[in-house]
C-alpha atoms as a PDB file:
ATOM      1  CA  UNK A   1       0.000   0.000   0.000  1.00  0.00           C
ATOM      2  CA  UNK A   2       1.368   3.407  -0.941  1.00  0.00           C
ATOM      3  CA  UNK A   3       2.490   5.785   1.211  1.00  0.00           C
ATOM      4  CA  UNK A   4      -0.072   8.935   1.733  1.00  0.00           C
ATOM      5  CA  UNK A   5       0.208  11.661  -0.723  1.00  0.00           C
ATOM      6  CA  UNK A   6       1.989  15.099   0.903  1.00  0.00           C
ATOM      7  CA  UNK A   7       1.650  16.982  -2.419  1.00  0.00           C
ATOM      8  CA  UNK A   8      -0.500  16.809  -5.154  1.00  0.00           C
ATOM      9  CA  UNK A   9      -0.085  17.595  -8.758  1.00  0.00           C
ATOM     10  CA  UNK A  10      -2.155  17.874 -11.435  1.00  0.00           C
ATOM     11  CA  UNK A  11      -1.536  14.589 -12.641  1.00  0.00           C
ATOM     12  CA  UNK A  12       1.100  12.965 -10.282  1.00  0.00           C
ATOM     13  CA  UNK A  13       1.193  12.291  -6.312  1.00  0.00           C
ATOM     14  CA  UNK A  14       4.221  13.034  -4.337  1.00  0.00           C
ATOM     15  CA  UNK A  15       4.503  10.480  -1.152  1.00  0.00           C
ATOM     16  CA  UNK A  16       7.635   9.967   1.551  1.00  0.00           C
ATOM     17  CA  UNK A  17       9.627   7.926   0.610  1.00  0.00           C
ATOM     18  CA  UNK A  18       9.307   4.115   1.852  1.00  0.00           C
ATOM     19  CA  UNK A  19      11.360   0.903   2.860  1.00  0.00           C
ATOM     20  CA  UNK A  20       8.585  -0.388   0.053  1.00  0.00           C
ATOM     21  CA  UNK A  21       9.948   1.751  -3.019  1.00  0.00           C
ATOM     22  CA  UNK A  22      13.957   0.530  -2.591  1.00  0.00           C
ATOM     23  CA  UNK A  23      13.350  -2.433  -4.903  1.00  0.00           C
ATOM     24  CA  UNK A  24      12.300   0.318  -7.071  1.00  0.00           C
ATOM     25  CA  UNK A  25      13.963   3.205  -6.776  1.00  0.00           C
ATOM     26  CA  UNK A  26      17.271   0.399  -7.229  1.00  0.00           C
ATOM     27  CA  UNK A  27      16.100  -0.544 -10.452  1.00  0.00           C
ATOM     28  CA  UNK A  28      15.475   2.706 -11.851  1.00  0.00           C
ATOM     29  CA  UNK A  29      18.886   4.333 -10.346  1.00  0.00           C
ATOM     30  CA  UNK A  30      20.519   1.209 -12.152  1.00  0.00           C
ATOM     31  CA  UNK A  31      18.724   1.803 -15.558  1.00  0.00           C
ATOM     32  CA  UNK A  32      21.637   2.735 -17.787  1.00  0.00           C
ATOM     33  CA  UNK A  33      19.471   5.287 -19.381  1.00  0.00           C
ATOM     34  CA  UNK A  34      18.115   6.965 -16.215  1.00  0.00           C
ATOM     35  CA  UNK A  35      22.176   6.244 -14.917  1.00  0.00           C
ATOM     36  CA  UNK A  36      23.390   8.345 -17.987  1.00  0.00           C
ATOM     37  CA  UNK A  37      21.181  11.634 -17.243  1.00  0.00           C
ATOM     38  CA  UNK A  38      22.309  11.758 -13.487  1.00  0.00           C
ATOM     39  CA  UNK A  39      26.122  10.812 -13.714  1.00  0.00           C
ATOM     40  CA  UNK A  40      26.181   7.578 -11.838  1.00  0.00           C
ATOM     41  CA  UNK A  41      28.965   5.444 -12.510  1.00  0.00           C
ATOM     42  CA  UNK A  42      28.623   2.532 -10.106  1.00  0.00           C
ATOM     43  CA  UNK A  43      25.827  -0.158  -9.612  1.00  0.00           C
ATOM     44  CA  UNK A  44      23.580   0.619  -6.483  1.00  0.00           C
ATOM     45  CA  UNK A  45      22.845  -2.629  -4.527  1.00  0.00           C
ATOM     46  CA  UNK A  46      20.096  -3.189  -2.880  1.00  0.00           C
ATOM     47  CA  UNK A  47      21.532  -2.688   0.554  1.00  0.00           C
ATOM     48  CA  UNK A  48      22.938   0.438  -0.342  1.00  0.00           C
ATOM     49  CA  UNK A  49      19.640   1.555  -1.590  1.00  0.00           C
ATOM     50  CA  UNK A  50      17.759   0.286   1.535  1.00  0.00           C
ATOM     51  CA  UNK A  51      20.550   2.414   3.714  1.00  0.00           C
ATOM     52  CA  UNK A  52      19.659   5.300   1.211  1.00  0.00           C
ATOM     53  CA  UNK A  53      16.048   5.353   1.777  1.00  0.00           C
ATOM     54  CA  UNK A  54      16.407   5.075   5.453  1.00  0.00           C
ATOM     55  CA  UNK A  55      18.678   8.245   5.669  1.00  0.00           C
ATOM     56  CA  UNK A  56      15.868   9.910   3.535  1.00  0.00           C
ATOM     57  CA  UNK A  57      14.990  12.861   5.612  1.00  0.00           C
ATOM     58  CA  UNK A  58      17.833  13.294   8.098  1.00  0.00           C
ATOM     59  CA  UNK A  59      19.642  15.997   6.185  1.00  0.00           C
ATOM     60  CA  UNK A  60      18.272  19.380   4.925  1.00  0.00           C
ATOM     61  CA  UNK A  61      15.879  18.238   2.417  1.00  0.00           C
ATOM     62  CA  UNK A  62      13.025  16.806   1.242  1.00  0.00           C
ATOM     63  CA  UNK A  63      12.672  13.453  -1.123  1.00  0.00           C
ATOM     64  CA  UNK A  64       9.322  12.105  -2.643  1.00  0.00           C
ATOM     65  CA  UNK A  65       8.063   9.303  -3.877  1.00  0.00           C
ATOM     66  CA  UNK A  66       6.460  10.631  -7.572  1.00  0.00           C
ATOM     67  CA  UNK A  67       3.551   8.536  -8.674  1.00  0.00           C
ATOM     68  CA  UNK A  68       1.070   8.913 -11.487  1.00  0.00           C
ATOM     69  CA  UNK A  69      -2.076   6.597 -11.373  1.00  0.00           C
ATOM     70  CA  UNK A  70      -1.042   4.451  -8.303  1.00  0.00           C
ATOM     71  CA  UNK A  71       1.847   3.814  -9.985  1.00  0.00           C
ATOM     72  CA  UNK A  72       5.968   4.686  -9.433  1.00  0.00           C
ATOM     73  CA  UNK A  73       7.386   6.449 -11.501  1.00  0.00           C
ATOM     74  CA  UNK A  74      10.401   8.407 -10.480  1.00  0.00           C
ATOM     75  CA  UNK A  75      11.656  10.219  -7.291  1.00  0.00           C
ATOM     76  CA  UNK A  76      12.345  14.140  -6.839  1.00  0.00           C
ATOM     77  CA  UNK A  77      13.571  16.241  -4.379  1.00  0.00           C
ATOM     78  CA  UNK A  78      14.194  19.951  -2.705  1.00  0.00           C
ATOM     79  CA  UNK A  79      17.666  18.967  -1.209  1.00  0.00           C
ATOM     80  CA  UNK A  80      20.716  21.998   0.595  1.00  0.00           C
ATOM     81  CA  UNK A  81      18.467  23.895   1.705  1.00  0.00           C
ATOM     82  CA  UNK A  82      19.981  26.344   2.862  1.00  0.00           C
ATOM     83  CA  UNK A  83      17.887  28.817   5.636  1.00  0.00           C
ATOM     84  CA  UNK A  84      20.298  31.392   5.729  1.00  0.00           C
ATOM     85  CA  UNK A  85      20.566  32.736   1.644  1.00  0.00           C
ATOM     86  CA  UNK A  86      17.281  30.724   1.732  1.00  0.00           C
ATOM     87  CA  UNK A  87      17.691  28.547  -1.561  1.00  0.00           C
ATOM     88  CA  UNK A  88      17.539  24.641  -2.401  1.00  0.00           C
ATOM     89  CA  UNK A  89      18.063  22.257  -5.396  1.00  0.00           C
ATOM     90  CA  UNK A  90      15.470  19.951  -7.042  1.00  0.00           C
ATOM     91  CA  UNK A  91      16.668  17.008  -8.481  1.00  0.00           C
ATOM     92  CA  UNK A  92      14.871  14.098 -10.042  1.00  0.00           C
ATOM     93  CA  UNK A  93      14.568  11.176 -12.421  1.00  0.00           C
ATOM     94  CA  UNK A  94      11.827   9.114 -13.682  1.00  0.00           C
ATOM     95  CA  UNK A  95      11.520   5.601 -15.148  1.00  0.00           C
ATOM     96  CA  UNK A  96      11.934   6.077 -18.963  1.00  0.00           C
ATOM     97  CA  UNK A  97       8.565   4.056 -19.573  1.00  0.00           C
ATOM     98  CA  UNK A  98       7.066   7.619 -17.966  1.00  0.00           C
ATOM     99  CA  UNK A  99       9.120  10.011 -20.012  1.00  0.00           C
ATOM    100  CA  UNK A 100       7.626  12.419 -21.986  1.00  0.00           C
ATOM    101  CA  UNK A 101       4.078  12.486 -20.377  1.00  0.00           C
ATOM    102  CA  UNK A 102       4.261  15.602 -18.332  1.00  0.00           C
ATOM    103  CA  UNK A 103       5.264  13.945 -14.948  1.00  0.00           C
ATOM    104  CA  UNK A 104       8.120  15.567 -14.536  1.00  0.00           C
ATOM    105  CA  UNK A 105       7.077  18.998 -15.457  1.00  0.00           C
ATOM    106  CA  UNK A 106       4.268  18.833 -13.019  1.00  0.00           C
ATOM    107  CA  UNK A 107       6.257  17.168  -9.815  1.00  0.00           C
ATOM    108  CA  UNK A 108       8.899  19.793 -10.721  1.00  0.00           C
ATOM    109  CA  UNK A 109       6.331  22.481 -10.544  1.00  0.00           C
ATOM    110  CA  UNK A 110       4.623  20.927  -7.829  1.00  0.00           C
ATOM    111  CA  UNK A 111       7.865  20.909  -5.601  1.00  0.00           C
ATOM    112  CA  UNK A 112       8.859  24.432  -6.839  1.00  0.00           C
ATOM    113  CA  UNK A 113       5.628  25.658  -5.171  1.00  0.00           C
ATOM    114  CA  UNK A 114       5.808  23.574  -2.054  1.00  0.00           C
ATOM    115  CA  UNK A 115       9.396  25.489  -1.677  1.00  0.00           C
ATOM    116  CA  UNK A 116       7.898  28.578  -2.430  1.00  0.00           C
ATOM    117  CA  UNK A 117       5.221  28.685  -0.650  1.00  0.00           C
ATOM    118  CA  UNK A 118       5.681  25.958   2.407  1.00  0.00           C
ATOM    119  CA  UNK A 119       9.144  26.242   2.650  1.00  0.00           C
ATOM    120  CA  UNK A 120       9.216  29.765   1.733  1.00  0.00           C
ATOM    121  CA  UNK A 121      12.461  29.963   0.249  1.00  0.00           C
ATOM    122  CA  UNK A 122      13.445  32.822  -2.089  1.00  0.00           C
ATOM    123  CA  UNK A 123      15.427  31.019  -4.682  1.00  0.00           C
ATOM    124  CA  UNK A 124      15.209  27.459  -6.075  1.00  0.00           C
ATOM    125  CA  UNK A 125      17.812  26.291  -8.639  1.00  0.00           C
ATOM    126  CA  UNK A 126      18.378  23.007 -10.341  1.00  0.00           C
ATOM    127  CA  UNK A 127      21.467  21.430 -12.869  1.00  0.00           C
ATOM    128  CA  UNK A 128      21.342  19.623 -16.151  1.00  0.00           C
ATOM    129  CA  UNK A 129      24.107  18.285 -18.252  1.00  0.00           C
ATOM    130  CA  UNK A 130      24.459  20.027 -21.144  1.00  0.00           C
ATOM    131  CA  UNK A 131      23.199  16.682 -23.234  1.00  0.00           C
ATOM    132  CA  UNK A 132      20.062  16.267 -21.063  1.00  0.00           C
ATOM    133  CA  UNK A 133      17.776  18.409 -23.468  1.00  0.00           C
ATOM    134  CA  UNK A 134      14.736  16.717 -21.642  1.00  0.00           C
ATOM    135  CA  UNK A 135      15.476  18.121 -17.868  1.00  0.00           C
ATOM    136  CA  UNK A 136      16.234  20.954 -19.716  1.00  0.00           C
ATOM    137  CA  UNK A 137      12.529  21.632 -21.250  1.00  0.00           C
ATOM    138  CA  UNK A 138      11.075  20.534 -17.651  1.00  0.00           C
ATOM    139  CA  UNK A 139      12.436  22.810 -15.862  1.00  0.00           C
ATOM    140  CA  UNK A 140      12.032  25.804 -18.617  1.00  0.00           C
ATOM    141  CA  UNK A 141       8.768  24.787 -18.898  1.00  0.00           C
ATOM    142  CA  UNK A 142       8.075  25.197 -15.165  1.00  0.00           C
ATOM    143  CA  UNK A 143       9.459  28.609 -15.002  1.00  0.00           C
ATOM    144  CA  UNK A 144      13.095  28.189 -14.341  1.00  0.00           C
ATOM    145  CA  UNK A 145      15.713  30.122 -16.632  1.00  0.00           C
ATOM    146  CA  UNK A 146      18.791  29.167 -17.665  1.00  0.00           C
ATOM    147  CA  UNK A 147      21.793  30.860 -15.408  1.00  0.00           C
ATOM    148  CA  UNK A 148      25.132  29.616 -16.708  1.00  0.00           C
ATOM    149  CA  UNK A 149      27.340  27.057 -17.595  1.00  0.00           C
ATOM    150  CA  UNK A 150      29.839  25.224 -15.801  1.00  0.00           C
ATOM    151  CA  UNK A 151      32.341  23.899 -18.330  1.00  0.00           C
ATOM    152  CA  UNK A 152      33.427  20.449 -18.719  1.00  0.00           C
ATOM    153  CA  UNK A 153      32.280  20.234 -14.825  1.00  0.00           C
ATOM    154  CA  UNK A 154      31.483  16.777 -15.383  1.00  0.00           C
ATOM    155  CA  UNK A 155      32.291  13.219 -16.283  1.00  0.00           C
ATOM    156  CA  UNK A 156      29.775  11.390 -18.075  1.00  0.00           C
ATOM    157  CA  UNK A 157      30.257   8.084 -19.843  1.00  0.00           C
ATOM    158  CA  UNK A 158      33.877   8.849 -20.913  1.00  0.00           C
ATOM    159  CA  UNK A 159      33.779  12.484 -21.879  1.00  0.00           C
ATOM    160  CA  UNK A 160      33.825  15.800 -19.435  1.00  0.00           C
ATOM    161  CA  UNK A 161      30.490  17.789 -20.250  1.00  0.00           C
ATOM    162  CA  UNK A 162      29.256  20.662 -19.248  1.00  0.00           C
ATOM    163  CA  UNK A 163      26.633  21.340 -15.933  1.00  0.00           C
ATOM    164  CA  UNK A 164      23.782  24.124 -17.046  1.00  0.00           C
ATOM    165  CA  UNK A 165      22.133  25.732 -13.930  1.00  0.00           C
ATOM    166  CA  UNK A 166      18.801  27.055 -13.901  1.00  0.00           C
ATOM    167  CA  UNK A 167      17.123  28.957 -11.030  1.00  0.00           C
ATOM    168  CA  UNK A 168      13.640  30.722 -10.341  1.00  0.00           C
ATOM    169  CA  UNK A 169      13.354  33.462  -7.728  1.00  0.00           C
ATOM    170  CA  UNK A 170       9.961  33.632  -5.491  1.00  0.00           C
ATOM    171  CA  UNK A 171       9.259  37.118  -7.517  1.00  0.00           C
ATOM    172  CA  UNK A 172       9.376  35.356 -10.831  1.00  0.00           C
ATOM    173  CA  UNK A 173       7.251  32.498  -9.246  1.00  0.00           C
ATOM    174  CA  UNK A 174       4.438  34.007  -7.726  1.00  0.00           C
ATOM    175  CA  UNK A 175       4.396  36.438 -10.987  1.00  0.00           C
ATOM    176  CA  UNK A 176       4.046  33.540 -13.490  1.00  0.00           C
ATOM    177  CA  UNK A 177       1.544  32.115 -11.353  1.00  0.00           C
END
């Protein structure tokens, strides 16, 4: 049984995160296309993902459980948070059987709002590789705009690429609203 929804979307569900979903979340970490799009280079076990999920929530962020008719289908989160300059980072990835239905758009936008609003932080930024023309659109589409470029800031199956970071202010937010 899933874990009760904290946020709601338009068309996805955001839950905590559960011993339940490590089978999951394992899998999808280890999928070499999800892999590729968030620079992991070594195989997550299932221990390691277990240990993962139980440290969920112990640091300065928040992690959800993103699910669209029931169903899992990726993880995002509002992680360094920081109180003081009053910022944070959303990350995510989704199973590649959900790609390019909207989910990620709308748990982007979904978290955005929660760290607007909820968390009431003044900035929220996010990174892409410079290949990853997907995350890219999400987080346009949401409202984000692209910042700058860190160059060749990362490794990524054999070749140093380049980190884009994106970033909405709580002005910008509430204005597009």
């Amino acid at each position: 049984m899933p874990s009760p929804v904290f946020l709601d979307g338009e068309t996805v569900t955001l839950h905590p995160v559960e011993e339940d979903d490590a089978h999951f979340l394992q899998r999808l970490v280890n999928d070499p296309r999800v892999r590729r799009g968030i620079g992991t280079v070594e195989p997550t076990s299932l221990a390691e993902e277990q240990d993962y999920v139980e440290s969920v929530g112990e640091g300065d962020g928040t992690q959800f459980l993103v699910r669209a008719d029931g169903d899992r289908i990726g993880t995002i989160g509002l992680h360094d948070v920081t109180a003081t300059h009053g910022n944070g980072e959303i990350g995510y990835f989704f199973a590649p059987d959900a790609w390019g239905n909207g989910y990620a758009t709308d748990a982007a936008r979904t978290v955005a709002d929660y760290a607007f609003t909820a968390r009431r932080l003044h900035k929220v930024y996010a990174r892409t590789f410079a290949f990853n023309d997907a995350s890219a659109r999400v987080l346009e589409k949401v409202g984000f705009e692209r910042e700058g470029v860190h160059r060749d800031q990362a490794f990524v199956d054999g070749e140093y690429v380049d980190v884009y970071r994106f970033g909405v202010v709580v002005d910008e937010w509430f204005d597009r609203q």
